[in-house]
C-alpha atoms as a PDB file:
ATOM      1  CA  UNK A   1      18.228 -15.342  -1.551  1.00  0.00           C
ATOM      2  CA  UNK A   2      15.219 -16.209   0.295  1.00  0.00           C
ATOM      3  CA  UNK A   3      11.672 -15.868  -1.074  1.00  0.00           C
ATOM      4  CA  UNK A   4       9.105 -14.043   1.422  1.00  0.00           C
ATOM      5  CA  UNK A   5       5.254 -14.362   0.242  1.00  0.00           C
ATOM      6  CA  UNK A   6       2.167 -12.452   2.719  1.00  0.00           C
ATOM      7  CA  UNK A   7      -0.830 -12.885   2.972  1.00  0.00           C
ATOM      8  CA  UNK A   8      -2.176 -10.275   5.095  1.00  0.00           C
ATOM      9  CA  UNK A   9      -6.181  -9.474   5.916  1.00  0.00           C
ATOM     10  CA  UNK A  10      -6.602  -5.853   7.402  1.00  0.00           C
ATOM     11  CA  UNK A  11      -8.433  -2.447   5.780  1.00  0.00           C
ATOM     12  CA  UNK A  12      -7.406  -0.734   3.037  1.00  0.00           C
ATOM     13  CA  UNK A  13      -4.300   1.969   3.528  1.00  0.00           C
ATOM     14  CA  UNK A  14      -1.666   3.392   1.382  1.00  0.00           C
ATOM     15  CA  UNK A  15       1.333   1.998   1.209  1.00  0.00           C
ATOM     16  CA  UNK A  16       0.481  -0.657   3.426  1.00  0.00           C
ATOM     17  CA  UNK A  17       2.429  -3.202   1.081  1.00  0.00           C
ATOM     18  CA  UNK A  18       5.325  -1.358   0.703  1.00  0.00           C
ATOM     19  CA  UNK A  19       5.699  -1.497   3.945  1.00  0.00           C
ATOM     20  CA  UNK A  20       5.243  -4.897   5.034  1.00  0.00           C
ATOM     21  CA  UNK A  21       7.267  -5.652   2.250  1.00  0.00           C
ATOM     22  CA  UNK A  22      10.456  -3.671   3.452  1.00  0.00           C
ATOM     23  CA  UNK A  23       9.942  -4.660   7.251  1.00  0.00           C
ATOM     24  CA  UNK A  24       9.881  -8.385   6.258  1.00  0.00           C
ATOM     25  CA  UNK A  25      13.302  -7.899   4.750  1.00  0.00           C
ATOM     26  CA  UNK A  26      14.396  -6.030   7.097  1.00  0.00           C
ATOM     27  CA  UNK A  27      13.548  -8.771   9.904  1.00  0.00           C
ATOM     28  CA  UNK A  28      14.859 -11.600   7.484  1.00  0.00           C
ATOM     29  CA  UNK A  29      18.058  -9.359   7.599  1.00  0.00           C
ATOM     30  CA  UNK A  30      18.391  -8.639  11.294  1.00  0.00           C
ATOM     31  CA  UNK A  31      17.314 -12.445  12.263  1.00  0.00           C
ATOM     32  CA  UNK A  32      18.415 -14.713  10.259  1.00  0.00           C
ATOM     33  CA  UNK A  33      21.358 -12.282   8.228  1.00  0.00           C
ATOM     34  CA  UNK A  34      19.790 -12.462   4.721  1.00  0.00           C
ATOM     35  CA  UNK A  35      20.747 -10.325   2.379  1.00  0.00           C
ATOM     36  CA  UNK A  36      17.901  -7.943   1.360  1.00  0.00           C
ATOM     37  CA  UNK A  37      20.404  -7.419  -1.892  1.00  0.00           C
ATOM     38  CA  UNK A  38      18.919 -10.634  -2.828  1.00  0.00           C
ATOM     39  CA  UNK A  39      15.408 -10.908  -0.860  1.00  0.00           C
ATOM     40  CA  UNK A  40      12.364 -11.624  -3.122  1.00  0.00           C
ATOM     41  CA  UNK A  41       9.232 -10.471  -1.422  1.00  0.00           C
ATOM     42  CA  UNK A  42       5.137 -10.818  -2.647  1.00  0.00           C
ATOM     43  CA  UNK A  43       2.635  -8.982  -0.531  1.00  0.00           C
ATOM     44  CA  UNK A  44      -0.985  -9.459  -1.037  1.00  0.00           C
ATOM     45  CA  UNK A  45      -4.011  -8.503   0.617  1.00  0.00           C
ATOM     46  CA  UNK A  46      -7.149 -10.468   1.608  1.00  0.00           C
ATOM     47  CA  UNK A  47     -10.420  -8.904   2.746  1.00  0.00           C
ATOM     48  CA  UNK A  48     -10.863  -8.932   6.156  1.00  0.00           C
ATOM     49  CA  UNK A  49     -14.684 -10.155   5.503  1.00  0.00           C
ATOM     50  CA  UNK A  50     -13.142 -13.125   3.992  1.00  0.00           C
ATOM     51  CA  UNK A  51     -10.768 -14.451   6.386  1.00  0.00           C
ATOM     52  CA  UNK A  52     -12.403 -16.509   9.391  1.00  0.00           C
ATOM     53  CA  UNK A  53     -10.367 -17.203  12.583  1.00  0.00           C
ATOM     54  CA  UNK A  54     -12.501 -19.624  14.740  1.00  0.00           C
ATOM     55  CA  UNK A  55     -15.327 -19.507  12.451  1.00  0.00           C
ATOM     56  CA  UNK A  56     -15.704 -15.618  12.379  1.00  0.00           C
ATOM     57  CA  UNK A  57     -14.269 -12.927  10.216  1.00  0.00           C
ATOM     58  CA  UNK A  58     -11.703 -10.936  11.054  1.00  0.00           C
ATOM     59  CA  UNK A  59     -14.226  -8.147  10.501  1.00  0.00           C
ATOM     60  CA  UNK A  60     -16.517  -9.114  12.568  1.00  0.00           C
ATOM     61  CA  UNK A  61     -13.662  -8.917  15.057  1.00  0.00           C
ATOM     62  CA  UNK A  62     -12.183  -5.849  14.198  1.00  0.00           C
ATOM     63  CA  UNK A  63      -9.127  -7.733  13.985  1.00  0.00           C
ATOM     64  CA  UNK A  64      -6.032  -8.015  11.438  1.00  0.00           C
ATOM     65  CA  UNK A  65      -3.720 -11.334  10.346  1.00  0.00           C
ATOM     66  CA  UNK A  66      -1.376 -12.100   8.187  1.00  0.00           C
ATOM     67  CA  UNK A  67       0.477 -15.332   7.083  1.00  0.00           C
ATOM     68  CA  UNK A  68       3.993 -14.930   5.982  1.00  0.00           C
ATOM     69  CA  UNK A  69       6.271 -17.797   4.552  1.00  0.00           C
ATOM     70  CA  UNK A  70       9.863 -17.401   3.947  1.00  0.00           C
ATOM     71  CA  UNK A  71      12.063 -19.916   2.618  1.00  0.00           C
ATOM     72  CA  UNK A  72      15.645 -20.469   3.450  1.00  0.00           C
ATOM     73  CA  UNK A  73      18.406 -22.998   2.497  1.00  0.00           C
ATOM     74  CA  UNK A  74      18.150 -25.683   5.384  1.00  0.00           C
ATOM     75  CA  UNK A  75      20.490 -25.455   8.282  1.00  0.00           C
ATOM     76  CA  UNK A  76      21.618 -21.562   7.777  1.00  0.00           C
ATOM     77  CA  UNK A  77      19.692 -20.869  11.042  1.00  0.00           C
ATOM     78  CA  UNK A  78      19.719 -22.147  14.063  1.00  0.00           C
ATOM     79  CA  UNK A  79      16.386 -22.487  16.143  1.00  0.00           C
ATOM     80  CA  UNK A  80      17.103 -19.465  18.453  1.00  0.00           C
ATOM     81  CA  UNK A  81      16.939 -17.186  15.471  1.00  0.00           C
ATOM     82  CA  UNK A  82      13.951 -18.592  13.756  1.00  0.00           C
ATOM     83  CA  UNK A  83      12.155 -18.038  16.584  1.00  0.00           C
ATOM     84  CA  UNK A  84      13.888 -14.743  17.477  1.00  0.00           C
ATOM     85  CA  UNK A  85      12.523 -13.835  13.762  1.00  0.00           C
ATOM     86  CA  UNK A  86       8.533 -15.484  14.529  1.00  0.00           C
ATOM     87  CA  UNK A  87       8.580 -13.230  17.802  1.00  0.00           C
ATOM     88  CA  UNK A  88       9.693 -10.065  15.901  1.00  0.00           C
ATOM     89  CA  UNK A  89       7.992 -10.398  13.054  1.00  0.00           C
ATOM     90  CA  UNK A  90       4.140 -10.752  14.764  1.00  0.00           C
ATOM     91  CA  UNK A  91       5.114  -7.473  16.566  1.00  0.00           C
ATOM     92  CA  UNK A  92       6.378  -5.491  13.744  1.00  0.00           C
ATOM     93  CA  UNK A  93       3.662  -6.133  11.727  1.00  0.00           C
ATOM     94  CA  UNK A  94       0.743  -5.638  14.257  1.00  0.00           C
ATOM     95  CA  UNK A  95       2.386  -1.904  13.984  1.00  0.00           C
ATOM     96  CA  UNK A  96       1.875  -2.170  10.648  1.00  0.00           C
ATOM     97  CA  UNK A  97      -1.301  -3.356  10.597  1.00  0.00           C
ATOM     98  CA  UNK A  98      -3.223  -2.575  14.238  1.00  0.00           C
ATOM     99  CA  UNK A  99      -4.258  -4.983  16.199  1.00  0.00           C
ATOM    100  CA  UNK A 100      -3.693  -8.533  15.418  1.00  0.00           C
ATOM    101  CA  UNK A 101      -5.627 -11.798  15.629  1.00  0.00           C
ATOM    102  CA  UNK A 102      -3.108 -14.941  17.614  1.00  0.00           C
ATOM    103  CA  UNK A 103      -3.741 -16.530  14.363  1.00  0.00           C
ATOM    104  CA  UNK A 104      -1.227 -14.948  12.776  1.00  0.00           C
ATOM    105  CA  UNK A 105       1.091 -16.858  11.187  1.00  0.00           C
ATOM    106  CA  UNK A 106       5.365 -17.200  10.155  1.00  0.00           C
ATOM    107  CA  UNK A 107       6.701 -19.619   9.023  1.00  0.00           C
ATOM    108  CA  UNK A 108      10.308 -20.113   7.892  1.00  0.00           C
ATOM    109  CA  UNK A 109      10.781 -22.579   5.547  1.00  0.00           C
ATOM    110  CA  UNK A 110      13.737 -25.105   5.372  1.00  0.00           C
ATOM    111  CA  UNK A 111      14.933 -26.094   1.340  1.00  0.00           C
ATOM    112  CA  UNK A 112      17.270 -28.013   0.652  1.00  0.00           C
ATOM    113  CA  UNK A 113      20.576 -26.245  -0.716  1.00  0.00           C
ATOM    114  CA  UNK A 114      20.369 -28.555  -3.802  1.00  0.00           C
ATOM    115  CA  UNK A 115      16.657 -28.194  -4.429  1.00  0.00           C
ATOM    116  CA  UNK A 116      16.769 -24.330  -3.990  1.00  0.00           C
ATOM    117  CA  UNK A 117      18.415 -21.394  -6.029  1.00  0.00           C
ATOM    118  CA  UNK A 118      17.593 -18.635  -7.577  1.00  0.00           C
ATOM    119  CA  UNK A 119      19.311 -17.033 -11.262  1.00  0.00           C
ATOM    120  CA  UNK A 120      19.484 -20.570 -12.798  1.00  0.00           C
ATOM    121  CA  UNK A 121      21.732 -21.790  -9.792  1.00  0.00           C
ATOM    122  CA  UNK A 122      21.349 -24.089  -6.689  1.00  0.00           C
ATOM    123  CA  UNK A 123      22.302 -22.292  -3.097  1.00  0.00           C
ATOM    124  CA  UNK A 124      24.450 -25.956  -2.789  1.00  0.00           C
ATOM    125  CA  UNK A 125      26.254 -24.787  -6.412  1.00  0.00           C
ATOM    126  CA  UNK A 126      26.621 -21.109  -4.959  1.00  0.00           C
ATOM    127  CA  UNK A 127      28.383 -22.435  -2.058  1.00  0.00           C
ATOM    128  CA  UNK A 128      30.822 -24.983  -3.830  1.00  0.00           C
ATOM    129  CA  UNK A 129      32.010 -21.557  -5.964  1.00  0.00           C
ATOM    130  CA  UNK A 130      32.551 -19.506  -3.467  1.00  0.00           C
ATOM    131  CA  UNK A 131      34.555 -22.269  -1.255  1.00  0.00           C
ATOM    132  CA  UNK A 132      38.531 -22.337  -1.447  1.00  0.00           C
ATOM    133  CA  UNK A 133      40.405 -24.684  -3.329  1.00  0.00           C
END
């Protein structure tokens, strides 16, 4: 169910966004217990030369980033695992990438169950079907 886009700023590798790809899941999975049966994720990559932390590239710095937004129906996580999942997912991915600049980004993103969905359906209908009568 939820969405995951990065945007990530290191050299060129093989691979590379395969592998973000399949740790972000993976984290959204052990953190906040999504599904990765139903995890959409879009990686793409920026060039280094043209992302600035502080006024200077992350070239010039020898540095990596990434930003990564996921979005989640509202109140399916508590604020323990959100930040549980921010913690683990700057570390995971400076193994994937090297060394990382602070200003690194995650953030987890709170939709409403009614303004939300994926297939053609809300996560609000989704959870009215699958309640007992």
């Amino acid at each position: 169910m939820p969405m995951i886009q990065i945007r990530f700023a290191a050299s060129p590798a093989a691979g590379r966004e395969a592998a973000l790809a399949a740790c972000a899941a993976q984290l959204a999975r052990q953190w906040l217990g999504k599904d990765p049966s139903v995890t959409a994720v879009l990686v793409e990559r920026a060039d280094p030369a043209h992302w600035f932390c502080a006024g200077i590239s992350l070239s010039e710095q020898s540095l990596a980033a990434f930003w990564l937004d996921i979005r989640v129906t509202e109140g399916t996580n508590t604020k323990d695992e959100k930040a549980a999942f921010i913690a683990a997912t700057f570390a995971a991915f400076g193994d994937v990438l090297g060394p990382l600049h602070a200003e690194s980004y995650v953030h987890v993103v709170e939709a409403r169950g009614d303004a939300y969905g994926y297939g053609g359906l809300t996560q609000e209908r989704r959870y009215i079907a699958a309640r007992p009568v």
